[in-house]
N, C-alpha and C. Protein backbone atom coordinates (compact mmCIF):
# COMPACT_ATOMS: atom_id res chain seq x y z
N UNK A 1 22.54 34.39 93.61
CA UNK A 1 21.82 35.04 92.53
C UNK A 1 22.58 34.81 91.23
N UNK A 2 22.14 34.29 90.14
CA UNK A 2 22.53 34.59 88.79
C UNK A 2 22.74 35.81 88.39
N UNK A 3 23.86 35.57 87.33
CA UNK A 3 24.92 37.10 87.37
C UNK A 3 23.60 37.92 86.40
N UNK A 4 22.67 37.56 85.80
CA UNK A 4 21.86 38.40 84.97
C UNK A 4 20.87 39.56 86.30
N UNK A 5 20.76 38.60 87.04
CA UNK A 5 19.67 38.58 88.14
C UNK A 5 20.80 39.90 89.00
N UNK A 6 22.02 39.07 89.33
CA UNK A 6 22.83 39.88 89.98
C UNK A 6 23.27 41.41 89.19
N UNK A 7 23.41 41.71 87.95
CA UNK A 7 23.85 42.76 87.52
C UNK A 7 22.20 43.55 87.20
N UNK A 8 20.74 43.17 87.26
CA UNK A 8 20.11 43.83 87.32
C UNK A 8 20.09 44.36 88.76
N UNK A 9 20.02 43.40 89.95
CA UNK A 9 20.30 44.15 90.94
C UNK A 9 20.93 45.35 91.12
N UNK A 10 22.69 44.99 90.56
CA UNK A 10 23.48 46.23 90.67
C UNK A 10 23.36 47.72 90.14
N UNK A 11 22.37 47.80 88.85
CA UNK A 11 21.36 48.87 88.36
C UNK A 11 20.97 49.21 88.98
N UNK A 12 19.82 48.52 89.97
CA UNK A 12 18.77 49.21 90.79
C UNK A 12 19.36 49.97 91.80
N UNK A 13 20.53 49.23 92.57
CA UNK A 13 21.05 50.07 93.91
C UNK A 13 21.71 51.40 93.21
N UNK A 14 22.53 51.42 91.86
CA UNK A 14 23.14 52.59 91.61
C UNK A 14 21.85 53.44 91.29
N UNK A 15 20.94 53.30 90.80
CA UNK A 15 19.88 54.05 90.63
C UNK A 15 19.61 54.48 91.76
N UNK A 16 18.99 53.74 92.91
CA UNK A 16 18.91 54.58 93.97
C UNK A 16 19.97 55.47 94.78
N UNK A 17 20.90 54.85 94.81
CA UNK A 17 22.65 55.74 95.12
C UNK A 17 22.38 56.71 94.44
N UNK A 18 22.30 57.40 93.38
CA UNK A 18 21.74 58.44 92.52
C UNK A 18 20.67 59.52 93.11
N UNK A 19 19.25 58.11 93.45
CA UNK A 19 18.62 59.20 93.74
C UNK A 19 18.61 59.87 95.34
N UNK A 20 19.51 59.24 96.00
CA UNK A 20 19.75 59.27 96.96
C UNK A 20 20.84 60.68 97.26
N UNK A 21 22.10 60.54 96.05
CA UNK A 21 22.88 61.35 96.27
C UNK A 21 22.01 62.83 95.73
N UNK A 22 21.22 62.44 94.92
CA UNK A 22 20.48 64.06 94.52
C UNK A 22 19.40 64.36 95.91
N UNK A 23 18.97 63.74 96.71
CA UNK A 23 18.40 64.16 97.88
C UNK A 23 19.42 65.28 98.50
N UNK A 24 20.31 64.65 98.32
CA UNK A 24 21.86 65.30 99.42
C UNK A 24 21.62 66.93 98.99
N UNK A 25 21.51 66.89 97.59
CA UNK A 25 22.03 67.80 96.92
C UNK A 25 20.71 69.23 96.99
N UNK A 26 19.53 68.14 97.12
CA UNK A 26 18.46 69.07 97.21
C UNK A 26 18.21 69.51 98.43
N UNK A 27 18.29 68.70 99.38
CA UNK A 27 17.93 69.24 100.86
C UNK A 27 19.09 70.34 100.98
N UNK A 28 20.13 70.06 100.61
CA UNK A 28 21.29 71.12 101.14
C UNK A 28 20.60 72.26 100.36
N UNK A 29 20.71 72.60 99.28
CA UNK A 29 19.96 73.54 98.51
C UNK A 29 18.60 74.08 99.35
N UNK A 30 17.43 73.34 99.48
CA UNK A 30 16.75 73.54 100.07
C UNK A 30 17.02 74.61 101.20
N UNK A 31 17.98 73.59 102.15
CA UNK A 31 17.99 74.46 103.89
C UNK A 31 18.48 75.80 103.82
N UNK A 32 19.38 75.79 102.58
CA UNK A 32 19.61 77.22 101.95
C UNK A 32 18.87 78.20 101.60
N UNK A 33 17.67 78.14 101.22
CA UNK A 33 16.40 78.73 100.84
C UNK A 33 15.23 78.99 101.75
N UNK A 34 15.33 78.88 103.20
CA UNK A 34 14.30 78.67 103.87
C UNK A 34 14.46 80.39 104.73
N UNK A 35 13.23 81.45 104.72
CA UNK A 35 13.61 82.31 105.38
C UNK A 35 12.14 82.02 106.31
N UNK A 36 11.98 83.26 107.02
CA UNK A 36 10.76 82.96 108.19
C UNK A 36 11.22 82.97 109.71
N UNK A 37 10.11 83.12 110.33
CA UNK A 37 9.63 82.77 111.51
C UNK A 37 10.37 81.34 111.95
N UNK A 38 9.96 80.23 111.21
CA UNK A 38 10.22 78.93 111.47
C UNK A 38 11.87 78.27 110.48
N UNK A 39 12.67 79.22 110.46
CA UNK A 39 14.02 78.86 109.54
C UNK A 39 14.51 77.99 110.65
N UNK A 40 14.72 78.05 111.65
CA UNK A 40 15.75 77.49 112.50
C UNK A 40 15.63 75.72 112.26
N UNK A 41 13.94 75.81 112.79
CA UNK A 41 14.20 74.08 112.80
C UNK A 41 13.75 73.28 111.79
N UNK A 42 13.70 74.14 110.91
CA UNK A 42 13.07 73.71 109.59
C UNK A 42 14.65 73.40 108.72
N UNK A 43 15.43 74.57 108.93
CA UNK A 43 16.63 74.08 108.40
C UNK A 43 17.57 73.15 109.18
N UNK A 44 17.22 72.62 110.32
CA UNK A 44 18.06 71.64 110.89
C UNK A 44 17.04 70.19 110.10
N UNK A 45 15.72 70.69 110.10
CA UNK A 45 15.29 69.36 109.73
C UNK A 45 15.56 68.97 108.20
N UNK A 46 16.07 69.81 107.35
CA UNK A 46 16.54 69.52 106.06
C UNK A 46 17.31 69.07 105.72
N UNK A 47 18.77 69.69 106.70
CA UNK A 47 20.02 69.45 107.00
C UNK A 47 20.17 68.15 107.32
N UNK A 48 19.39 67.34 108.24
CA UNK A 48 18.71 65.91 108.34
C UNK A 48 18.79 64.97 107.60
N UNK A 49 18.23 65.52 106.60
CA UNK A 49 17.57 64.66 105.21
C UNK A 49 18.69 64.61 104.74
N UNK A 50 19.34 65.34 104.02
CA UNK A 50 20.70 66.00 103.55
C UNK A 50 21.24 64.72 104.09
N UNK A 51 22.06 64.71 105.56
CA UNK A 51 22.89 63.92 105.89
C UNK A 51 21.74 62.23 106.20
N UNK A 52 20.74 62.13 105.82
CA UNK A 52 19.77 60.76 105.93
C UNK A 52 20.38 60.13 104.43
N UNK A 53 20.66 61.09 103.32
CA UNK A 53 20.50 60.68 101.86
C UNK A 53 22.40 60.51 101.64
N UNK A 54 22.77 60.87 102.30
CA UNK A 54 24.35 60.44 102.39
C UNK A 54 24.40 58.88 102.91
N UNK A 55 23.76 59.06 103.87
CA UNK A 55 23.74 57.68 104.88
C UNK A 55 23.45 56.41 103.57
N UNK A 56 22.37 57.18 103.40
CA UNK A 56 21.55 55.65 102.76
C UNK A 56 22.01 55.63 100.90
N UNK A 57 22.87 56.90 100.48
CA UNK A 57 23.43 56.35 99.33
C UNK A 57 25.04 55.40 99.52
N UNK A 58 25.39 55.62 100.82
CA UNK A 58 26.55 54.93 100.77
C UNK A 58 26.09 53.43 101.28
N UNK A 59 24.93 53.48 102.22
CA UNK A 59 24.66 51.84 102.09
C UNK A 59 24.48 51.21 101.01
N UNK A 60 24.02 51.98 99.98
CA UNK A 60 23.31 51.21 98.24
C UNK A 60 25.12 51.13 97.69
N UNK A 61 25.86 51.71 97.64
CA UNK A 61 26.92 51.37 97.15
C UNK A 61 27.90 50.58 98.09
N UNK A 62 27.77 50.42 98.82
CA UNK A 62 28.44 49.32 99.92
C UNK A 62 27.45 47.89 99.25
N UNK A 63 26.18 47.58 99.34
CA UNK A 63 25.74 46.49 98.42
C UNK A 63 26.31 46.48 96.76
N UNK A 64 26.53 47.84 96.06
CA UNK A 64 26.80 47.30 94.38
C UNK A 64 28.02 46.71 94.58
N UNK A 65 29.20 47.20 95.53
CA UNK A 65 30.64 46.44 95.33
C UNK A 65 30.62 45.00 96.44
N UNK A 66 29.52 44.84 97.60
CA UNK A 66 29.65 43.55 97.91
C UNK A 66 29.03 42.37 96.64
N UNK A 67 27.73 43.11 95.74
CA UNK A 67 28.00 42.25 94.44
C UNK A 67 28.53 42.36 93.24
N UNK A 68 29.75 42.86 93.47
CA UNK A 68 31.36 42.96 92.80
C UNK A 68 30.90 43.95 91.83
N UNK A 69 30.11 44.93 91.71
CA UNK A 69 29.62 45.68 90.86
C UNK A 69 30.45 47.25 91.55
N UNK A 70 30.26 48.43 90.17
CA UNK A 70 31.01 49.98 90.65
C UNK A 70 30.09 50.60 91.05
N UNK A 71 29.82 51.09 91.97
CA UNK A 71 29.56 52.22 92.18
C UNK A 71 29.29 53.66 91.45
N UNK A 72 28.32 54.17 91.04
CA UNK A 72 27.92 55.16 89.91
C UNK A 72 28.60 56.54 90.48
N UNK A 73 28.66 57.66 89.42
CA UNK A 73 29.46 58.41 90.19
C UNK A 73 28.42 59.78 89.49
N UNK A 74 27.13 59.40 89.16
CA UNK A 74 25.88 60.12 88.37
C UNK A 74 25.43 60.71 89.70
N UNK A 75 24.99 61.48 89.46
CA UNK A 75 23.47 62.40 90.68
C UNK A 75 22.22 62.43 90.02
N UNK A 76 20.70 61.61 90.60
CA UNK A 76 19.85 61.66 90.16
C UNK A 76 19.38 63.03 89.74
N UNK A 77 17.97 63.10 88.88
CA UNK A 77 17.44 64.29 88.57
C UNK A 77 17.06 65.34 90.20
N UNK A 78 17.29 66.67 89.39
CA UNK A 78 17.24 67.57 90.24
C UNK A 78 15.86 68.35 90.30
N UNK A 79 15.06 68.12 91.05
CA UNK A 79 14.24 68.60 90.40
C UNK A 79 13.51 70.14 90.44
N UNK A 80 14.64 70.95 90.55
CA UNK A 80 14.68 72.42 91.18
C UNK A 80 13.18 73.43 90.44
N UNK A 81 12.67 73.26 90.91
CA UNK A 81 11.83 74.55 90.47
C UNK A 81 12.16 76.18 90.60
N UNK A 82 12.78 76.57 91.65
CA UNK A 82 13.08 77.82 91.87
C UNK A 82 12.16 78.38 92.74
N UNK A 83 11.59 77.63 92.88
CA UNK A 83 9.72 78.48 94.21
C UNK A 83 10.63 77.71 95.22
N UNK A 84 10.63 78.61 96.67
CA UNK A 84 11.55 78.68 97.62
C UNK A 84 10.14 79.19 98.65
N UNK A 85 8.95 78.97 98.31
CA UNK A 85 7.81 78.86 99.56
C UNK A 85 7.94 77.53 100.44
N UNK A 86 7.96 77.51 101.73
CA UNK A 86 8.10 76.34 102.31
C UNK A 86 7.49 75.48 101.95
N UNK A 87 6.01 75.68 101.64
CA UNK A 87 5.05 74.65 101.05
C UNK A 87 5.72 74.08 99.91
N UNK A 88 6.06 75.09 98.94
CA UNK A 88 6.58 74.30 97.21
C UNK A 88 7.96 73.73 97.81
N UNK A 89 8.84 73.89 98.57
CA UNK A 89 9.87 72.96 98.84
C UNK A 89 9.44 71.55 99.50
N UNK A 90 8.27 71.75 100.36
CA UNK A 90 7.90 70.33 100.70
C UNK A 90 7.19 69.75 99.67
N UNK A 91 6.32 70.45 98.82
CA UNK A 91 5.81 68.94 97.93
C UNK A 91 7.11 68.83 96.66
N UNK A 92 7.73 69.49 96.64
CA UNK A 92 8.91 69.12 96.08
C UNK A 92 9.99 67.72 96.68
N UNK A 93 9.70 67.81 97.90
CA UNK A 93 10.50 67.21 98.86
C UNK A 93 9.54 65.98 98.86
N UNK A 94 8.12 65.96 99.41
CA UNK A 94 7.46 64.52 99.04
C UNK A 94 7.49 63.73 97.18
N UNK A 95 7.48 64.55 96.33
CA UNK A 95 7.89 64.12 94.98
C UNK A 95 9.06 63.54 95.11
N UNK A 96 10.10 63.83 95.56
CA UNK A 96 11.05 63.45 95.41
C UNK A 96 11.39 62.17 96.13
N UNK A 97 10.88 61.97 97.29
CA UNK A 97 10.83 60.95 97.79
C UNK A 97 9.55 59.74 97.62
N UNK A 98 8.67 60.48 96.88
CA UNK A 98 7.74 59.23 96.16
C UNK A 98 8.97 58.51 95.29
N UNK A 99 9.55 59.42 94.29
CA UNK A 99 10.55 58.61 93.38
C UNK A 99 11.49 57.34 94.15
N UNK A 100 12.05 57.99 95.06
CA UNK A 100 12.78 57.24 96.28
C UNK A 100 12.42 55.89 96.64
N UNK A 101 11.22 55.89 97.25
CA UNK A 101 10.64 54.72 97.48
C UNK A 101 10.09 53.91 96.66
N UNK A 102 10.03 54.09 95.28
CA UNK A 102 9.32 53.81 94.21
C UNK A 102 10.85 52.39 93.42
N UNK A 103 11.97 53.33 93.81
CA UNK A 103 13.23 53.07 93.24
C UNK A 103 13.40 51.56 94.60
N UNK A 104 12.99 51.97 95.65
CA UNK A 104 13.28 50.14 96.92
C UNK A 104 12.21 49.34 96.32
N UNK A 105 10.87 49.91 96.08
CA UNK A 105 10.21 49.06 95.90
C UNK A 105 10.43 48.21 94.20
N UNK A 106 11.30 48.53 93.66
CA UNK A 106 11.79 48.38 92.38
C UNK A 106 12.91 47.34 92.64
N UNK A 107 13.75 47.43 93.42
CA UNK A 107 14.85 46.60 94.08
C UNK A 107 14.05 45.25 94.48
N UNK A 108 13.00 45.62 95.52
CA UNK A 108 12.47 44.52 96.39
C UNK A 108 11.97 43.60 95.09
N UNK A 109 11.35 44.26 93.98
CA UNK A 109 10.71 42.92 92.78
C UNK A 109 11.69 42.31 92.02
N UNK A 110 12.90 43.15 92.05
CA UNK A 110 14.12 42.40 91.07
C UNK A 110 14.68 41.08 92.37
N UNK A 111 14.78 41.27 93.59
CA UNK A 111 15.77 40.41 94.52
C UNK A 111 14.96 39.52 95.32
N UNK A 112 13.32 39.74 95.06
CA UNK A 112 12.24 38.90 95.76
C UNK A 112 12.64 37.48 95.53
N UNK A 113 12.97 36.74 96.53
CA UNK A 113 13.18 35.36 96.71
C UNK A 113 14.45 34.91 96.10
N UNK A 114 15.36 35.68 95.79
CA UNK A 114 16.79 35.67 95.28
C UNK A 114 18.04 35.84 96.27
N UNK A 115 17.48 37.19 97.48
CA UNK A 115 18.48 37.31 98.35
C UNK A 115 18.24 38.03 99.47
N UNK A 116 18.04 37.30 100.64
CA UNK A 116 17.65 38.06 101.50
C UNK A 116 17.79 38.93 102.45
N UNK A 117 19.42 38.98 102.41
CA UNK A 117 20.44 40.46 102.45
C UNK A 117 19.58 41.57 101.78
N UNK A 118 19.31 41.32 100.06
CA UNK A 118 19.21 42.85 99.60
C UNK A 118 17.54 42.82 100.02
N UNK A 119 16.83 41.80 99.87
CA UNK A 119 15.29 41.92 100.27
C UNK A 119 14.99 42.58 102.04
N UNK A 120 15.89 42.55 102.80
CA UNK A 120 15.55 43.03 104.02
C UNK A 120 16.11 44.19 104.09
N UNK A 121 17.25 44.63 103.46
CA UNK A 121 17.78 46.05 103.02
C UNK A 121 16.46 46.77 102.13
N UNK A 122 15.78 46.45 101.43
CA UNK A 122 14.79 46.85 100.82
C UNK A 122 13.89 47.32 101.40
N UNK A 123 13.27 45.88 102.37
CA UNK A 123 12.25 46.10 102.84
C UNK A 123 11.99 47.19 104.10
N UNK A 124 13.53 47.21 104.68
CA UNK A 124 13.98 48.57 106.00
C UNK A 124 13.91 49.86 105.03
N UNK A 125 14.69 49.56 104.07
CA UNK A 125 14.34 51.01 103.62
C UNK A 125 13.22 51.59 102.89
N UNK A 126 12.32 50.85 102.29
CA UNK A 126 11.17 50.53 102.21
C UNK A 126 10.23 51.71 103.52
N UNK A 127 10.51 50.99 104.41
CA UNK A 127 9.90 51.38 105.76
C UNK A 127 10.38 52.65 106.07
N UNK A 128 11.75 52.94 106.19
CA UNK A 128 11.80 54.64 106.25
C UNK A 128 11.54 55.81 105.42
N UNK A 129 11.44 55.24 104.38
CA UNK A 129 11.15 56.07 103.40
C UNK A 129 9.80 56.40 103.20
N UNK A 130 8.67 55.59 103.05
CA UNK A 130 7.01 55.46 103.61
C UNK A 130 6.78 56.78 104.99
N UNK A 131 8.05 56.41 106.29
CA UNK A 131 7.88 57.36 107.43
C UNK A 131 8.14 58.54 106.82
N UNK A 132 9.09 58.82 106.57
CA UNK A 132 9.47 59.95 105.49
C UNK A 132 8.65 61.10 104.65
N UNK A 133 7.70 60.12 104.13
CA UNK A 133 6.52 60.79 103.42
C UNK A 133 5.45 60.96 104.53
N UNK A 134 5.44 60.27 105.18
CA UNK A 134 4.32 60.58 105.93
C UNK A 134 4.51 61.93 106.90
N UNK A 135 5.87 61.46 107.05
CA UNK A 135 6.27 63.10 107.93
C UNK A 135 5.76 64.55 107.39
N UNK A 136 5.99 64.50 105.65
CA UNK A 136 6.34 65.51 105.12
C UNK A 136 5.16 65.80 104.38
N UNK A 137 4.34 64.72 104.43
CA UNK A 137 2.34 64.80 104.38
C UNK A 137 1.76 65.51 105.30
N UNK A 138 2.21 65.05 106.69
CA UNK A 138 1.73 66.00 107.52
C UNK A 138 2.26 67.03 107.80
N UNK A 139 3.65 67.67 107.58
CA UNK A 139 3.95 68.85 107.34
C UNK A 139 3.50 69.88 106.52
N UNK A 140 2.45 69.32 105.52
CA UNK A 140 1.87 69.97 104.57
C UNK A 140 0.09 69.98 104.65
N UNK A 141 -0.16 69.07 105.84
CA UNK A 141 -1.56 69.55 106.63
C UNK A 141 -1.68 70.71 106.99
N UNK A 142 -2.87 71.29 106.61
CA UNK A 142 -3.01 72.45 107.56
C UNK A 142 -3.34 72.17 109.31
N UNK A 143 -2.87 72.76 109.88
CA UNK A 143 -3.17 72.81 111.78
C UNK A 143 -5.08 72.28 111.93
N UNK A 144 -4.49 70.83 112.49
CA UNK A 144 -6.23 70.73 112.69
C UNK A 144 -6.70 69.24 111.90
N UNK A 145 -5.72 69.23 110.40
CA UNK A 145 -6.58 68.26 109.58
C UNK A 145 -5.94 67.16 109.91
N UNK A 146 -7.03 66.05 109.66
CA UNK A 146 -6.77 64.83 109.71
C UNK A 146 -6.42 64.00 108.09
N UNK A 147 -7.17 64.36 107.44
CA UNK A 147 -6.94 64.06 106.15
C UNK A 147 -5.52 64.18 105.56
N UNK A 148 -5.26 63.34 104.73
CA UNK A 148 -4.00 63.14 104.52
C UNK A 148 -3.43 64.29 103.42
N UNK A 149 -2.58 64.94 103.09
CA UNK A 149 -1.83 65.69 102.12
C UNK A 149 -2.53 65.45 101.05
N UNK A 150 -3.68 66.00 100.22
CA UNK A 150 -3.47 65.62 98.56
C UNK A 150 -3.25 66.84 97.80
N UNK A 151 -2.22 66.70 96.83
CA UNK A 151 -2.18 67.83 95.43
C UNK A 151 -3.03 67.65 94.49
């Protein structure tokens, strides 16, 4: 890759490292906030995410220093509302991960046909992140519907 090509790359992954490390920051917050009937596995499944957004911000910075680039030391936006209803934490939680996937699919157009290390890193995470939403779409079905989540 050309170093122009290569240092836009290295933007994109710290951007997502960012928004990745503010996942960390929100799910933990989150699992903190969950009371109810259903706290138990609702806060293991947050706790999840939490340690999913650790995982996958240290893979994005394991790529900025294999292309000799630093590592950001920023936390994406937070996007706290303060409504602590399970529902407003999940479409909080699908917002946040629209951004997410929005940020690979942003990677995948800068490294398309340039490198196919970061294009298959893209395109995997690409793919979990899509599951991700879909999880947390249908967590926000009511019992019964088929129709997909809309706000």
């Amino acid at each position: 890759m050309e170093s122009t090509k290569t240092q836009v790359a290295i933007d994109a992954l710290n951007r997502i490292m960012e928004l990745e490390l503010a996942g960390v920051v929100i799910y933990t917050h989150y699992s903190l906030m969950i009371y109810g009937y259903n706290r138990i596995p609702i806060v293991s499944w947050l706790k999840s995410n939490a340690e999913e957004g650790l995982n996958h911000a240290h893979r994005a910075g394991e790529l900025v220093t294999l292309l000799g680039g630093h590592p950001s030391l920023k936390i994406g936006p937070l996007l706290e509302t303060t409504k602590h209803d399970i529902g407003d934490i999940l479409r909080e939680s699908l917002e946040h991960e629209k951004i997410a996937l929005a940020a690979y699919y942003d990677l995948l157009k800068i490294v398309e046909g340039h490198s196919v290390l970061l294009e298959e890193y893209a395109r995997d995470m690409i793919v979990e992140e899509e599951m991700h939403l879909d999880e947390v779409n249908k967590m926000l079905r009511k019992p019964g519907a088929i129709e997909p989540f809309k706000e």
